[in-house]
Each structure stands twice: as structure tokens, then as C-alpha cells.
C-alpha atoms as a PDB file:
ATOM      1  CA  UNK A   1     -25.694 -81.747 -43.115  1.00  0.00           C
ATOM      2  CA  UNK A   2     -23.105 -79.819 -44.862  1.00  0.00           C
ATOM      3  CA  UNK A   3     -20.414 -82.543 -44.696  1.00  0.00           C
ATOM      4  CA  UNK A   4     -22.851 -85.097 -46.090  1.00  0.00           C
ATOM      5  CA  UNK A   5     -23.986 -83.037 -49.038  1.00  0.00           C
ATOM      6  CA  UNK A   6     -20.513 -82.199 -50.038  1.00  0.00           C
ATOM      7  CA  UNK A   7     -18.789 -85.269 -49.953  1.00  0.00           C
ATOM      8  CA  UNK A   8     -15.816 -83.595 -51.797  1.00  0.00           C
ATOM      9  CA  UNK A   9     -15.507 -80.647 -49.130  1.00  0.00           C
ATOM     10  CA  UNK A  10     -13.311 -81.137 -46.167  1.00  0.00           C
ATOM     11  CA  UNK A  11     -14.746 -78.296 -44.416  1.00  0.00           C
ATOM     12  CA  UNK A  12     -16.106 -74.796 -44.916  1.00  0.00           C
ATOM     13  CA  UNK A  13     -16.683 -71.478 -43.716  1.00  0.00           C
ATOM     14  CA  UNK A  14     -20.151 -70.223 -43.512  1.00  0.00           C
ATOM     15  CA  UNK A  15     -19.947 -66.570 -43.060  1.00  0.00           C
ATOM     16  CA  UNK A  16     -23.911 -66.241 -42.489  1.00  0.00           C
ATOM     17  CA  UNK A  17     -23.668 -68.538 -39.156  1.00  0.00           C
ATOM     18  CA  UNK A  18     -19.690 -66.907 -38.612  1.00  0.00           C
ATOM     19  CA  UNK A  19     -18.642 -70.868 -38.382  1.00  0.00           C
ATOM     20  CA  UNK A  20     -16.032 -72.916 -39.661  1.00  0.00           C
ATOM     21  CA  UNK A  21     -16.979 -76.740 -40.347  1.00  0.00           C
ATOM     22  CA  UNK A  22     -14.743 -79.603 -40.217  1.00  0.00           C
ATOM     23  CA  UNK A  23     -16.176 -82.651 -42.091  1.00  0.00           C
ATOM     24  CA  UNK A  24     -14.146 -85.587 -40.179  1.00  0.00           C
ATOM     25  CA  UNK A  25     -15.825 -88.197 -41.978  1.00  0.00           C
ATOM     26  CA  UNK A  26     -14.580 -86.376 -45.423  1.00  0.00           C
ATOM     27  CA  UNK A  27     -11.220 -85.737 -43.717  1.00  0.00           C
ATOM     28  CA  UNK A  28     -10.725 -89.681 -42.731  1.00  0.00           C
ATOM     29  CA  UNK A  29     -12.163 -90.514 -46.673  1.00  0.00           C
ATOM     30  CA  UNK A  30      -9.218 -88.099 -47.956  1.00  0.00           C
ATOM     31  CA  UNK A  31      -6.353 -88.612 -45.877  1.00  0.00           C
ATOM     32  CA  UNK A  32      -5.994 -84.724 -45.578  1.00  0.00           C
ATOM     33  CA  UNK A  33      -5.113 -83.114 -42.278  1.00  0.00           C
ATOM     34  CA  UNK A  34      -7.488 -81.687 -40.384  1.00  0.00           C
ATOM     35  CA  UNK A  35      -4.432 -78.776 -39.683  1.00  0.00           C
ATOM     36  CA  UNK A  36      -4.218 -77.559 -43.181  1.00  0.00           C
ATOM     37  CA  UNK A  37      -8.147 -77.545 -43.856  1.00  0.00           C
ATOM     38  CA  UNK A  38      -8.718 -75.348 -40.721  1.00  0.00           C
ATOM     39  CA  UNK A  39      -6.043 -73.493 -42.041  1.00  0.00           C
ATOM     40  CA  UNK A  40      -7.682 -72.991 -45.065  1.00  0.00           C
ATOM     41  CA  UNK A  41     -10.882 -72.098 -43.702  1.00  0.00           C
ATOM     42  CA  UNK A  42      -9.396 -69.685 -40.953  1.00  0.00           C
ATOM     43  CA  UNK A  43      -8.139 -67.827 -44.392  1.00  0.00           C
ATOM     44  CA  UNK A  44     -11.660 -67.672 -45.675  1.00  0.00           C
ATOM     45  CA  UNK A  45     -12.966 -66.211 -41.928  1.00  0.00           C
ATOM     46  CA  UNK A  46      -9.895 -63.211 -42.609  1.00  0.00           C
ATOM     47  CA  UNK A  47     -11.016 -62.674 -46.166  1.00  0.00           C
ATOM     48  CA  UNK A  48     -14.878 -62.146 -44.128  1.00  0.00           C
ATOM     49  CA  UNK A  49     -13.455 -60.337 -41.703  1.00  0.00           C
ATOM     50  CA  UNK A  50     -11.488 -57.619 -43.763  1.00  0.00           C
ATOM     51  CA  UNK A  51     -13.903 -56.959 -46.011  1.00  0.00           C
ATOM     52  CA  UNK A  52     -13.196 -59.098 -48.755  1.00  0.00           C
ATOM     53  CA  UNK A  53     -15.072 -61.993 -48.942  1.00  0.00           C
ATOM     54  CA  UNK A  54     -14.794 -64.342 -51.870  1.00  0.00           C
ATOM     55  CA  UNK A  55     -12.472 -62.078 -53.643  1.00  0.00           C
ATOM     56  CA  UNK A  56      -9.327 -62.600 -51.505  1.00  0.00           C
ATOM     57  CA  UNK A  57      -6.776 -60.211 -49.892  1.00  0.00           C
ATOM     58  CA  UNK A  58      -4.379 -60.715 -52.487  1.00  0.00           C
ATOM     59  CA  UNK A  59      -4.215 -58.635 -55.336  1.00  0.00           C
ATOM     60  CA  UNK A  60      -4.548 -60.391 -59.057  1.00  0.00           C
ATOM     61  CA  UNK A  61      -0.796 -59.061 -59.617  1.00  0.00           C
ATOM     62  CA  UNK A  62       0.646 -61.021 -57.013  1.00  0.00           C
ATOM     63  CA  UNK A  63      -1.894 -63.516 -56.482  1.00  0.00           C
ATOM     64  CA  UNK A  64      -2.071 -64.865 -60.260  1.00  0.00           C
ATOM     65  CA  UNK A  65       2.395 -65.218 -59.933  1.00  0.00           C
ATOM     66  CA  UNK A  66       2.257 -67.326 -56.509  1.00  0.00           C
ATOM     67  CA  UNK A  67      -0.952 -68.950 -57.722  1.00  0.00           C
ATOM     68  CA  UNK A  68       1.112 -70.305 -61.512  1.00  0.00           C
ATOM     69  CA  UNK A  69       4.686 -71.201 -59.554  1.00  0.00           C
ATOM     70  CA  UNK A  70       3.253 -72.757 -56.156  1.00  0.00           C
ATOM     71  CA  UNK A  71      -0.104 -74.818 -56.657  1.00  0.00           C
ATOM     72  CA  UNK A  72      -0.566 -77.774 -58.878  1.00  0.00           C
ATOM     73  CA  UNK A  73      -1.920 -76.906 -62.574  1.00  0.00           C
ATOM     74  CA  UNK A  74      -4.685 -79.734 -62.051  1.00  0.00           C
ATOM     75  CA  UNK A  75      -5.667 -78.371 -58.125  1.00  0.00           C
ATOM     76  CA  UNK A  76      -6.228 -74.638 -60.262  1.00  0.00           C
ATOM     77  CA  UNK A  77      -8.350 -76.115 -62.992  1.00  0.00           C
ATOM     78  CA  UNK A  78     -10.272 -77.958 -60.565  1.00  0.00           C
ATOM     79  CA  UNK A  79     -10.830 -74.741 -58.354  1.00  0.00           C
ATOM     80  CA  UNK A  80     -11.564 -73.137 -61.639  1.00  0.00           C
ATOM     81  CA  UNK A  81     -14.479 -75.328 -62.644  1.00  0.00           C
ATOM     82  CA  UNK A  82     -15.844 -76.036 -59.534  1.00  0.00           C
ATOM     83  CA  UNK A  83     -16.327 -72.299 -58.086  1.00  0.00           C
ATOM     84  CA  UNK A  84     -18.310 -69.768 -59.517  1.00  0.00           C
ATOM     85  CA  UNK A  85     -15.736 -67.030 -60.811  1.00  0.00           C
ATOM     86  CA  UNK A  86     -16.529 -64.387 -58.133  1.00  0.00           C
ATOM     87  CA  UNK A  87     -15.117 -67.154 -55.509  1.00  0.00           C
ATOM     88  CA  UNK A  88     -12.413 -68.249 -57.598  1.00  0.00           C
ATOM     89  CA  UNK A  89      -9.201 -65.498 -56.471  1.00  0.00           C
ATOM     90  CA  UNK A  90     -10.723 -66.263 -52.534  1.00  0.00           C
ATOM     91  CA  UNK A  91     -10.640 -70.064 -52.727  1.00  0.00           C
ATOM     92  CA  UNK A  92      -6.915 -70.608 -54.604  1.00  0.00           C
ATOM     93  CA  UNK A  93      -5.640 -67.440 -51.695  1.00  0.00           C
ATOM     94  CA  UNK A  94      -7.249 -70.056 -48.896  1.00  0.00           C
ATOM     95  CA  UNK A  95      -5.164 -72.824 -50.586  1.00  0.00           C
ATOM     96  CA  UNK A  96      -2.286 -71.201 -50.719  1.00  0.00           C
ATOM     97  CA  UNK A  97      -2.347 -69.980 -47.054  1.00  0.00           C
ATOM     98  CA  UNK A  98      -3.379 -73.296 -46.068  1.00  0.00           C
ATOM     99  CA  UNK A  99      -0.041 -74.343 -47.348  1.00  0.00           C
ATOM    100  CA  UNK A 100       2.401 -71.501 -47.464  1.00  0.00           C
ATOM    101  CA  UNK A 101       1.564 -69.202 -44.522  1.00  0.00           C
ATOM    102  CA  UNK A 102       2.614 -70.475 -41.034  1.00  0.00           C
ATOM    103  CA  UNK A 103      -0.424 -71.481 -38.472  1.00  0.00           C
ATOM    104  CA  UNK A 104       0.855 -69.342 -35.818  1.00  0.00           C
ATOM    105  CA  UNK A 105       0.516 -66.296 -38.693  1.00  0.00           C
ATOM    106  CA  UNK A 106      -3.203 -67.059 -39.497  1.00  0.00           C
ATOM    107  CA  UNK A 107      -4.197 -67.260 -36.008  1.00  0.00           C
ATOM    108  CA  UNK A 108      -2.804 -64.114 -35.227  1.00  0.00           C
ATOM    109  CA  UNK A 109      -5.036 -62.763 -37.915  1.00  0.00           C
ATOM    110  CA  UNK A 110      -8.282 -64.264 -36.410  1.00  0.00           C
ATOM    111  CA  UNK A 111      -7.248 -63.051 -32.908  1.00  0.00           C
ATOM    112  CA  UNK A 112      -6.104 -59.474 -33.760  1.00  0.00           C
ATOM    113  CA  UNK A 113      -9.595 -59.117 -36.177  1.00  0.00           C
ATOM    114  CA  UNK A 114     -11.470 -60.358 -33.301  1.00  0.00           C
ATOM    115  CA  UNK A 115      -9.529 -58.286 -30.374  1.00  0.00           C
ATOM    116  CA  UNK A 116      -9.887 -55.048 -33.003  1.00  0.00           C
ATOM    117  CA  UNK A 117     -13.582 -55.706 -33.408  1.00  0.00           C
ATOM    118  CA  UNK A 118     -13.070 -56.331 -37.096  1.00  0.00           C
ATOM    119  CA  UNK A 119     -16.040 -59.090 -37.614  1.00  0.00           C
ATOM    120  CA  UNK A 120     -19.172 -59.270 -37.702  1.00  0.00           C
ATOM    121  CA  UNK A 121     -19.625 -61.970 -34.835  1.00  0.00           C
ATOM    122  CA  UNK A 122     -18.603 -64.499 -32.979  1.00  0.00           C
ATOM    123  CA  UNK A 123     -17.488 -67.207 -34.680  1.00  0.00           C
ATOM    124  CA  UNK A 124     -18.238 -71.113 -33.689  1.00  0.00           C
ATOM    125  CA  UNK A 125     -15.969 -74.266 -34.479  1.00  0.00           C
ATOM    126  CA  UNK A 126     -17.571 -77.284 -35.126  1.00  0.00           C
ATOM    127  CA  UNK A 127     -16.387 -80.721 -35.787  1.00  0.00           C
ATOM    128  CA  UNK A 128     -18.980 -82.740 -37.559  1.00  0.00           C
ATOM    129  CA  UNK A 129     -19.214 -86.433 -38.325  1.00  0.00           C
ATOM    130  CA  UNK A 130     -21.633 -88.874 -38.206  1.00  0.00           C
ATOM    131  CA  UNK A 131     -24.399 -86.602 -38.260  1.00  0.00           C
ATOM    132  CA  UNK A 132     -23.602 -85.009 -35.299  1.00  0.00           C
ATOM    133  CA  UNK A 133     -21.990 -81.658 -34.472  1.00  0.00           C
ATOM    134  CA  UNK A 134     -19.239 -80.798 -31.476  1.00  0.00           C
ATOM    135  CA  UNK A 135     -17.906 -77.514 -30.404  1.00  0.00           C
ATOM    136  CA  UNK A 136     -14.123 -77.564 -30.484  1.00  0.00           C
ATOM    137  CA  UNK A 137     -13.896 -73.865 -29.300  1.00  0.00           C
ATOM    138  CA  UNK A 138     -15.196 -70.176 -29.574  1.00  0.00           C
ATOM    139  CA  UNK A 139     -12.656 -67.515 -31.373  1.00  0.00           C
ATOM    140  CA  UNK A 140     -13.642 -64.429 -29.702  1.00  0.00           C
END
């Protein structure tokens, strides 16, 4: 239901359920890769995990510098009206990860935070497309 309200979003992480959504049928629509948006959204479940939510890891003295030299003016003015300004430092950290920080990196996060104990639940990964929803595989 998520993917079909949000035909924009490629995914999403829904810290209330601990899940991470994959909207295939948004994915195909784009062209994006369904690598990078996990990416992304893995991010968002380390932000959850550590305590920092929408705000980001990051802070605004190093993230504004990578955020003006390494993402696309138009991608941060989109971010910036789209997201309500609490949000907005967490969402342009997830797209720089998604981009910048190697996969084997962010899923060392997720493991270590889940070996350490540092979440608040197990998290599910879903792939969801024509209105129907398939476990890919549990983190923890």
C-alpha cells in the first residue's frame, strides 16, 4: 500500500514496523537500482538504530560541505521541499550513503547494531509489487 500511495518513493524505511520496503513497480517506472535504494534505506535503519532518527549521523559541519560539492543542486531542492525540515539532514545523509559509502560498509553497520543489540527489533525486508508483499530476508 505504501508503494502505491507514493508513486515517487522507491522504497522506505518504516521504523514503527522496523522494515525496509522496496517498491519494484516504482523501481521498474524509474530505472533506479534496487542496490542503491536499499542502500539508502539501510542508512535510514542506522540513523534508527543509533539514536538519531530523521536527523542523521552526520553533523551540519560536515554534512552541509559533502551535501553542496557531491549531490545535484536540483536532487537538494527537491529533498528540501518535499520533507518536512526535521527529516531534511536524515534524508540528503541516506542519499549520500546510498551513493558514496561502499555496500559492504553499510551492512556492516546493520549487522554490528544488530549483533550489539543496538535496535529496537527485528527488522523485516520486503519486496512489494503488484499489491503483494515478499520476504527477501530477516537482518537479525
Amino acid at each position: 500500500m505504501f508503494c502505491e500511495q507514493n508513486k515517487l518513493s522507491m522504497g522506505g524505511f518504516d521504523p514503527a514496523k522496523n522494515a525496509v520496503i522496496l517498491c519494484q513497480g516504482n523501481l521498474k517506472a524509474e530505472n533506479n537500482s534496487a542496490l542503491t535504494v536499499m542502500k539508502h534505506e539501510l542508512a535510514h535503519v542506522l540513523q534508527h538504530r543509533l539514536g538519531r532518527g530523521e536527523v542523521g549521523i552526520l553533523p551540519d559541519a560536515l554534512l552541509t560541505p559533502l551535501v553542496r560539492e557531491l549531490l545535484p543542486q536540483p536532487e537538494v531542492m527537491t529533498v528540501l521541499m518535499r520533507y518536512p525540515s526535521r527529516e531534511v539532514n536524515g534524508e540528503l545523509e541516506a542519499r549520500l550513503a546510498s551513493r558514496y559509502v561502499p555496500s559492504e560498509l553499510i551492512a556492516l553497520g546493520v549487522v554490528a547494531t544488530g549483533a550489539l543489540g543496538i535496535n529496537w527489533g527485528e527488522p523485516v525486508f520486503q519486496l512489494e509489487g503488484h499489491g503483494q508483499q515478499t520476504a527477501l530476508m530477516p537482518l537479525d
